[in-house]
Protein backbone atom coordinates (compact mmCIF):
# COMPACT_ATOMS: atom_id res chain seq x y z
CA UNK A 1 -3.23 0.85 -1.01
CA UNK A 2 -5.33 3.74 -1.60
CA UNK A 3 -6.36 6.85 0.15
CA UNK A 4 -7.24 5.83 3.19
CA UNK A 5 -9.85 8.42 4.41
CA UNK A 6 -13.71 8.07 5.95
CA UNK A 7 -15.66 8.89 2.49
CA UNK A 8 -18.27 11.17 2.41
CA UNK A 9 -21.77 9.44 2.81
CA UNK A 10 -25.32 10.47 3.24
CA UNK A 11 -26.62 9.83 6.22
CA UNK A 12 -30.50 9.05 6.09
CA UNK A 13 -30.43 7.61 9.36
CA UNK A 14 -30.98 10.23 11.81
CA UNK A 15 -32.37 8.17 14.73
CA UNK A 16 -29.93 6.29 17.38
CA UNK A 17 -30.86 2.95 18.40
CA UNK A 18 -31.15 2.07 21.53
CA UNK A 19 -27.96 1.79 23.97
CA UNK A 20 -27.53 -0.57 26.98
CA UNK A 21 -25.23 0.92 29.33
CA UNK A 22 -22.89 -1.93 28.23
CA UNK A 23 -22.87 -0.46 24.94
CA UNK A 24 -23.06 3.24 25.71
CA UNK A 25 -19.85 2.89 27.65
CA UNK A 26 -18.26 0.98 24.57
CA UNK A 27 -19.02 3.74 21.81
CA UNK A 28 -17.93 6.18 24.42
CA UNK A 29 -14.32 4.61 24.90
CA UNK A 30 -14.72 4.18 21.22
CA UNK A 31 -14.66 7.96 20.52
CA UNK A 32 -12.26 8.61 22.87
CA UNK A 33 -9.51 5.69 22.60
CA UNK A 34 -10.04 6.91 18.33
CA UNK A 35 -10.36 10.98 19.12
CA UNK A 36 -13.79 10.78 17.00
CA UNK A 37 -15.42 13.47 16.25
CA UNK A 38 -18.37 13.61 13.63
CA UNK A 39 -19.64 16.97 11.33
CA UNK A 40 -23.37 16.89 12.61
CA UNK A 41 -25.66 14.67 15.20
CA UNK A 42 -27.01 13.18 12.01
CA UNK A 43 -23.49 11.57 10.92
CA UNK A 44 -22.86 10.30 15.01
CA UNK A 45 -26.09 8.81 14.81
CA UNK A 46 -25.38 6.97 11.80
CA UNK A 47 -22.20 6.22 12.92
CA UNK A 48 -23.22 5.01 16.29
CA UNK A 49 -25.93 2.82 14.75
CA UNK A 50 -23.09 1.44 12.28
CA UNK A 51 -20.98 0.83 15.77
CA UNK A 52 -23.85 -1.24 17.26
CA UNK A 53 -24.22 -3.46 14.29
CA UNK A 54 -20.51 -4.37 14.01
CA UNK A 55 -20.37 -5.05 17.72
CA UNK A 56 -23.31 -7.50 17.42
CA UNK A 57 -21.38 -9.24 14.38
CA UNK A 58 -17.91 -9.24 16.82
CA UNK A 59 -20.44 -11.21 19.62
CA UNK A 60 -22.41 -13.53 16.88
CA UNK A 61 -18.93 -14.51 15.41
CA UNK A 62 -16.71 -14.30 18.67
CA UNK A 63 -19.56 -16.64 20.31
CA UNK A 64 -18.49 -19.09 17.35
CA UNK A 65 -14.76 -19.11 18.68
CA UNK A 66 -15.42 -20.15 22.50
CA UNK A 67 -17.41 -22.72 20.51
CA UNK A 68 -14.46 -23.94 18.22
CA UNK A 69 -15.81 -23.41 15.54
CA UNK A 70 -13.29 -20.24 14.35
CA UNK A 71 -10.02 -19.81 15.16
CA UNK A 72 -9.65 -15.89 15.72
CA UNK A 73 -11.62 -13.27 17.25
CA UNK A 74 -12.83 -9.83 16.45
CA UNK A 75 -12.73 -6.42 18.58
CA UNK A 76 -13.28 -2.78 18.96
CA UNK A 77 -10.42 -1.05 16.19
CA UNK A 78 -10.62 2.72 14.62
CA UNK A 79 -12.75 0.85 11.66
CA UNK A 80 -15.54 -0.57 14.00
CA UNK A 81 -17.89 2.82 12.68
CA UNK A 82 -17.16 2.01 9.43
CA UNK A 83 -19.84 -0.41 7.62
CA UNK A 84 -18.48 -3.64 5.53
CA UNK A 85 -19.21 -2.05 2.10
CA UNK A 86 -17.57 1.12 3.11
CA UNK A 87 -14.21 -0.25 4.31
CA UNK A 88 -14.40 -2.16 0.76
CA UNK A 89 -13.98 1.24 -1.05
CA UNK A 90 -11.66 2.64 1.00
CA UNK A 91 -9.78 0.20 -0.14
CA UNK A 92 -10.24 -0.99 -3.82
CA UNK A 93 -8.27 -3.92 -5.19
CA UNK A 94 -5.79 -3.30 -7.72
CA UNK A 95 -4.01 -5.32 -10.04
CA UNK A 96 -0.57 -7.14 -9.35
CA UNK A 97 1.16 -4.88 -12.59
CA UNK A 98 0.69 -1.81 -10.46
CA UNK A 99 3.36 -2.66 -7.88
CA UNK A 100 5.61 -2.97 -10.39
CA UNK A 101 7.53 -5.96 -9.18
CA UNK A 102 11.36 -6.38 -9.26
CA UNK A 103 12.46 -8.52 -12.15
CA UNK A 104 14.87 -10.08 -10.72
CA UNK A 105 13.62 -13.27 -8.66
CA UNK A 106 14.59 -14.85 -5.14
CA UNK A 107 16.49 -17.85 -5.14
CA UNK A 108 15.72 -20.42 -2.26
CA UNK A 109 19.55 -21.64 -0.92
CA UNK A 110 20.13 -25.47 -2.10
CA UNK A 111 20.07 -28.02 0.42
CA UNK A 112 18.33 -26.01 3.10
CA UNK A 113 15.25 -27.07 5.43
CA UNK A 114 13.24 -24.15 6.54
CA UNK A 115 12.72 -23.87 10.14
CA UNK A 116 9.30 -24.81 11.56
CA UNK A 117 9.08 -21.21 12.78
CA UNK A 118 10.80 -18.19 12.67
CA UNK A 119 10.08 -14.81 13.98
CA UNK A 120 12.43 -12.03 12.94
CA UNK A 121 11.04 -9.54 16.43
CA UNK A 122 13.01 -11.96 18.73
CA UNK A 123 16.23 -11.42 16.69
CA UNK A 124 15.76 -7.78 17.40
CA UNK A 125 14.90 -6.95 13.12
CA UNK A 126 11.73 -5.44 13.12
CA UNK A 127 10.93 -1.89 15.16
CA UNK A 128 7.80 -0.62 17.04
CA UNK A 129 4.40 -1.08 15.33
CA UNK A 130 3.60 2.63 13.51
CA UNK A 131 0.52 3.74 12.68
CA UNK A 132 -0.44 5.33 8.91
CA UNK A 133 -3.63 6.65 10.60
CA UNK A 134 -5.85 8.69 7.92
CA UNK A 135 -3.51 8.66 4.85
CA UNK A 136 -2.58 6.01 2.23
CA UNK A 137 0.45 5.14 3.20
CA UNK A 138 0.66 1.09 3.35
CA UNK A 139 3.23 0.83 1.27
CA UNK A 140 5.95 3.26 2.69
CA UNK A 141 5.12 1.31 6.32
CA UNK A 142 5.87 -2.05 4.43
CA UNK A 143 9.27 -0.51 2.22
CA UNK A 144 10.68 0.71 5.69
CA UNK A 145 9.88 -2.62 7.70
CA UNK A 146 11.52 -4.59 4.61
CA UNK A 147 14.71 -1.95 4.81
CA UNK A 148 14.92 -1.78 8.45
CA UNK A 149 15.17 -5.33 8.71
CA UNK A 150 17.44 -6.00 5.89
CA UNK A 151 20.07 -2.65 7.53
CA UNK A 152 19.41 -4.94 11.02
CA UNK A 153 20.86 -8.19 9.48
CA UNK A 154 24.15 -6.98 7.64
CA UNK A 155 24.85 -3.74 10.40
CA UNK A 156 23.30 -5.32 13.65
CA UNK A 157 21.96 -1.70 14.41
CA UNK A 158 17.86 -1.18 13.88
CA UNK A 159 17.21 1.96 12.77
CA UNK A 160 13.69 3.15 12.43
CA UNK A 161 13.75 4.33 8.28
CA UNK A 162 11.46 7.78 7.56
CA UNK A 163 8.07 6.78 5.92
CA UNK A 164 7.13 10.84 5.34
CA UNK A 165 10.74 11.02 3.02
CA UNK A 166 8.94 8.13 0.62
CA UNK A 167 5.48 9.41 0.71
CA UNK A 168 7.01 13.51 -0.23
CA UNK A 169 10.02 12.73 -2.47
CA UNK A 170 9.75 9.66 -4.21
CA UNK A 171 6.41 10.80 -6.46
CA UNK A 172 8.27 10.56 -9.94
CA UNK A 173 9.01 7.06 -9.98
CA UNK A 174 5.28 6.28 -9.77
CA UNK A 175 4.39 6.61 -6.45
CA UNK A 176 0.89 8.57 -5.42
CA UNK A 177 1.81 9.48 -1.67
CA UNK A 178 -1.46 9.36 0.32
CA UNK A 179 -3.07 7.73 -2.93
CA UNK A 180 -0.78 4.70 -3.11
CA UNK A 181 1.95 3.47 -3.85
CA UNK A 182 4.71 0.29 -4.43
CA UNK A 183 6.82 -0.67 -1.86
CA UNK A 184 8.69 -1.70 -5.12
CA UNK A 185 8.93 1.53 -6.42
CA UNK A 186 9.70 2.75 -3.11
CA UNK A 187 13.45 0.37 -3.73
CA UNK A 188 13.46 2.01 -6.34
CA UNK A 189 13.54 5.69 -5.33
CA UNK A 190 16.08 5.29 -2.37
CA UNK A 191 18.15 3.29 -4.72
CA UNK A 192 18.30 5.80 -7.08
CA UNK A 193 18.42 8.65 -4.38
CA UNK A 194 21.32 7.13 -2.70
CA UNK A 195 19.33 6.72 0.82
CA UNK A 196 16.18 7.42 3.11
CA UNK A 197 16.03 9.20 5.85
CA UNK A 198 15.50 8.43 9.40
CA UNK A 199 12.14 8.37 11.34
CA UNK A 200 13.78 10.61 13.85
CA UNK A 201 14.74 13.42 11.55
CA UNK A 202 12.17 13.17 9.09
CA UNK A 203 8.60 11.57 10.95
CA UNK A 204 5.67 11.06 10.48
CA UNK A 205 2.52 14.00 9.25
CA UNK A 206 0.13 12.19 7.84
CA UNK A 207 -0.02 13.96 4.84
CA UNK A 208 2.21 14.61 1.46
CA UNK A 209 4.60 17.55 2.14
CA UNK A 210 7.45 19.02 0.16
CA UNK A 211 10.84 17.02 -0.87
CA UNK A 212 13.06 17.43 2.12
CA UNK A 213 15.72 14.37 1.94
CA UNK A 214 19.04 15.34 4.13
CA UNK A 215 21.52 13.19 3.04
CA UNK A 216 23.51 13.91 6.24
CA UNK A 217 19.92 12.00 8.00
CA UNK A 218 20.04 9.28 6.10
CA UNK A 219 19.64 6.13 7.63
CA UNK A 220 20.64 3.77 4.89
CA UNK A 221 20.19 2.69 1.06
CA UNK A 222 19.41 -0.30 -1.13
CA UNK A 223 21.38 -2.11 -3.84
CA UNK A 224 17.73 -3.01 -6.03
CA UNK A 225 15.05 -5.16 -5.02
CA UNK A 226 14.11 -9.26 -5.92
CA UNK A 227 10.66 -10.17 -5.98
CA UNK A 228 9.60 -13.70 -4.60
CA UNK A 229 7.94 -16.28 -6.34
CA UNK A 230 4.15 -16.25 -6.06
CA UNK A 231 4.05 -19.62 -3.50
CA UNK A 232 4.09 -19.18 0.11
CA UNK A 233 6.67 -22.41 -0.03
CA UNK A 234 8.28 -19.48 -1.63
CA UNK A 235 7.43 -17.05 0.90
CA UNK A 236 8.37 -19.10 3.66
CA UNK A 237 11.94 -19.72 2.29
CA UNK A 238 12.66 -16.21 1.79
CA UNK A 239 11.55 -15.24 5.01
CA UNK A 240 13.76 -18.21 6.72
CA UNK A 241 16.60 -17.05 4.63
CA UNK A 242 16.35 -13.24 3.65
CA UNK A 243 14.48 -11.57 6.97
CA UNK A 244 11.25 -9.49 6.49
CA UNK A 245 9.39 -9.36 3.71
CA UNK A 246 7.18 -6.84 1.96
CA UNK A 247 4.22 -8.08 0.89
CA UNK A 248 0.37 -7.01 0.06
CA UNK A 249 -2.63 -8.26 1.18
CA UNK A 250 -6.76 -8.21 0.87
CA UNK A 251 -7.32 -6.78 3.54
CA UNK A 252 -11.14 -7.15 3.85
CA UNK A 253 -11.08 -9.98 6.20
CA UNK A 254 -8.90 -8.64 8.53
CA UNK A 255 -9.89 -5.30 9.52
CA UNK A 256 -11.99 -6.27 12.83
CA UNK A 257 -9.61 -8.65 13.66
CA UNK A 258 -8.93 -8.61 17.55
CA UNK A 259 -6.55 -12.30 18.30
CA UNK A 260 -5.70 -15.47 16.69
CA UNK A 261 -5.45 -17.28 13.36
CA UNK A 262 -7.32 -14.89 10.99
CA UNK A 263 -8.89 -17.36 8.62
CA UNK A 264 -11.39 -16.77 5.87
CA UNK A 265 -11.31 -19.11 3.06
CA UNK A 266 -13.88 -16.38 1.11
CA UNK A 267 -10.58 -14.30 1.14
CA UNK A 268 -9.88 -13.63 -2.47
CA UNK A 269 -6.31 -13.54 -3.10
CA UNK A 270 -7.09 -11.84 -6.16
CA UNK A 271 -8.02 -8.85 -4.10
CA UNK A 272 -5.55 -7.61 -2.85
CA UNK A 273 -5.41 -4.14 -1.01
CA UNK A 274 -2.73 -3.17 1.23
CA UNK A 275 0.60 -3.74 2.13
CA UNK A 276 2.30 -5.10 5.15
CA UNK A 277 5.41 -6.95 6.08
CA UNK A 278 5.81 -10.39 7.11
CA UNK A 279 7.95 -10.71 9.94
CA UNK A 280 7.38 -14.35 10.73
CA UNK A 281 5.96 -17.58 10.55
CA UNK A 282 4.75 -20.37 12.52
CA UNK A 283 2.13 -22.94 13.98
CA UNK A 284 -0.18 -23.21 16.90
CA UNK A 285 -3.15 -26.13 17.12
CA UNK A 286 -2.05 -27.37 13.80
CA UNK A 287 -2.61 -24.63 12.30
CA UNK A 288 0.10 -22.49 10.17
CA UNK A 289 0.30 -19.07 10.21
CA UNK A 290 2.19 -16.26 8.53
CA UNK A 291 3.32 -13.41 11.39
CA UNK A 292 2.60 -9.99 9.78
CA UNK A 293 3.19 -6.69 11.08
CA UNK A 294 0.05 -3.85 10.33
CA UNK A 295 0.74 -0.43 10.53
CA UNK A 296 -2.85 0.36 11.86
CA UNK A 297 -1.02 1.34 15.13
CA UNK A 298 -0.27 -1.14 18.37
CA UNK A 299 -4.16 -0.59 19.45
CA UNK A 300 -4.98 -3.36 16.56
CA UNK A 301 -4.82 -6.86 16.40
CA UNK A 302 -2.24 -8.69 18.85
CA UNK A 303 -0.23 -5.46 19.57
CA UNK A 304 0.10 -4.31 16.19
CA UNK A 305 0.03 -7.73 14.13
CA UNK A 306 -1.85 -10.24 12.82
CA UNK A 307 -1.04 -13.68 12.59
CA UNK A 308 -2.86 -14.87 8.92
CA UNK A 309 -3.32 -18.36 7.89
CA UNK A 310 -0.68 -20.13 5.99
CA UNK A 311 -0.99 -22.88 3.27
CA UNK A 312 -3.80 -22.21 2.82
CA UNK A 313 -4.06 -21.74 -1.00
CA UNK A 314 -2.40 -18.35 -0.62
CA UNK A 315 -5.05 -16.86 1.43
CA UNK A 316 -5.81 -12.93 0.90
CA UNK A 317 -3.27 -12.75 -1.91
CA UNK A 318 -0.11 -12.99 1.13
CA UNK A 319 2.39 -14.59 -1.61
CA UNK A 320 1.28 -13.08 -4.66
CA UNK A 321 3.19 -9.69 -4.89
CA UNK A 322 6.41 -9.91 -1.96
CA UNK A 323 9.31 -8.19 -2.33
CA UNK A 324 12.87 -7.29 -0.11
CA UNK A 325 15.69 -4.59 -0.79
CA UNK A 326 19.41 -5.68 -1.25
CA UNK A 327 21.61 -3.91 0.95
């Protein structure tokens, strides 16, 4: 949950490989779809060569799912120029004491089954996919979802909460804006604060500004936070019972992803990189899934959100560090 910005690489490759029409037309849409622009030739080539080999890897492994032998496929996102290793320092893992998890635990209800599925978009609890684009900003994209559902549930209005208000004001409780952050903390603040603004009168930039909270905008407040237990039985109780939940993941595995059941079993769950929001859950072919809204824009995965694999041994880290507001 990092800055998350193209780092600075030297570029040694200078010569393009070869481009069938087929692929030509691909790296064009690419730039275009992504408004790409590169410093020099020397850094498109590279790029463009790094583009190539990624869209071999999406045919070599999306010629393994018409076989059956996968269950998700990959595509063409705003990361497909990126190489493997790269993406991996964008995003470094970090350790589980960072997000500074609420003491105070979720309770599963007594005598309660879980549904077999839930999915908190069709009770109208989760807004429009956003987009953190160039800057850090996981974690103030999976505090809002977590309040916005949560306001949803006890006020039956959805209000879209302001992610720019976390990532200028709420620095002194241990927050690093574009450099990461705690959805945890992030309680915190607008706890403390007394609110958080909405998206409409405080959006978006991209970048850390100055403090500008207007209580008069605010758009709602927390009571504290609970953390849930580190099980997905856990997970899946809180998110029958509570609504969305914050929680962080590894994202390594899951950066091409196009559609499907995104599952790696090399996912380390002790790797854990970047925060999102589980909005669901469910099970298709036998296979369970957790529902979890990205905020890498609608352009990725299946409009937004990726559906990772559940139960199985808390894959990519999904139910080691989740979190809600009380409201």
């Amino acid at each position: 949950m990092r800055t998350f910005v193209i780092l600075a690489v030297a570029f040694a490759v200078t010569h393009c490989l070869p481009l069938s029409d087929s692929e030509a037309r691909q790296w064009n849409d690419f730039k275009l779809k992504y408004n790409k622009v590169y410093a020099t030739p020397e850094e498109e080539n590279a790029r463009q060569n790094i583009f190539l080999q990624n869209l071999k890897e999406f045919e070599e492994h999306n010629a393994k799912y018409e076989a059956g032998l996968v269950s998700y496929t990959k595509g063409v996102n705003q990361f497909a120029d990126i190489a493997d290793e790269e993406f991996a320092k964008l995003l470094p893992p970090f350790n589980i004491s960072d997000m500074a998890l609420p003491k105070k635990m979720y309770v599963p209800p007594v005598g309660v089954e879980d549904p077999d599925e839930v999915d908190w978009r069709t009770k109208g609890a989760v807004t429009d996919v956003k987009n953190q684009d160039t800057c850090g900003a996981c974690w103030t994209f999976s505090a809002t979802g977590a309040l916005e559902g949560q306001l949803f549930i006890k006020t039956g209005t959805l209000t879209s909460l302001s992610e720019q208000n976390l990532l200028d004001c709420s620095g002194s409780f241990g927050n690093n804006g574009c450099g990461g952050g705690s959805p945890s903390k992030a309680f915190e603040y607008i706890q403390q604060n007394g609110g958080i603004d909405t998206e409409d009168s405080y959006p978006y930039e991209n970048q850390v500004g100055s403090c500008r909270y207007n209580a008069q905008n605010s758009g709602g407040t927390d009571n504290g936070a609970q953390s849930v237990q580190p099980s997905e039985d856990a997970l899946k109780s809180a998110v029958a019972s509570v609504g969305p939940i914050s929680v962080a993941v590894n994202s390594q595995s899951i950066r091409n992803y196009h559609r499907g059941i995104s599952d790696d079993p090399s996912c380390d769950p002790s790797g854990i990189d970047h925060a999102v929001l589980v909005v669901g859950y469910g099970s298709e072919g036998g296979q369970d899934y957790w529902i979890v809204k990205n905020s890498w824009g609608p352009n990725y995965g299946e409009n937004g959100y990726v559906r990772m694999a559940r139960n199985k041994n808390n894959q990519c880290g999904i139910a080691s560090a989740a979190s809600y507001p009380i409201v």
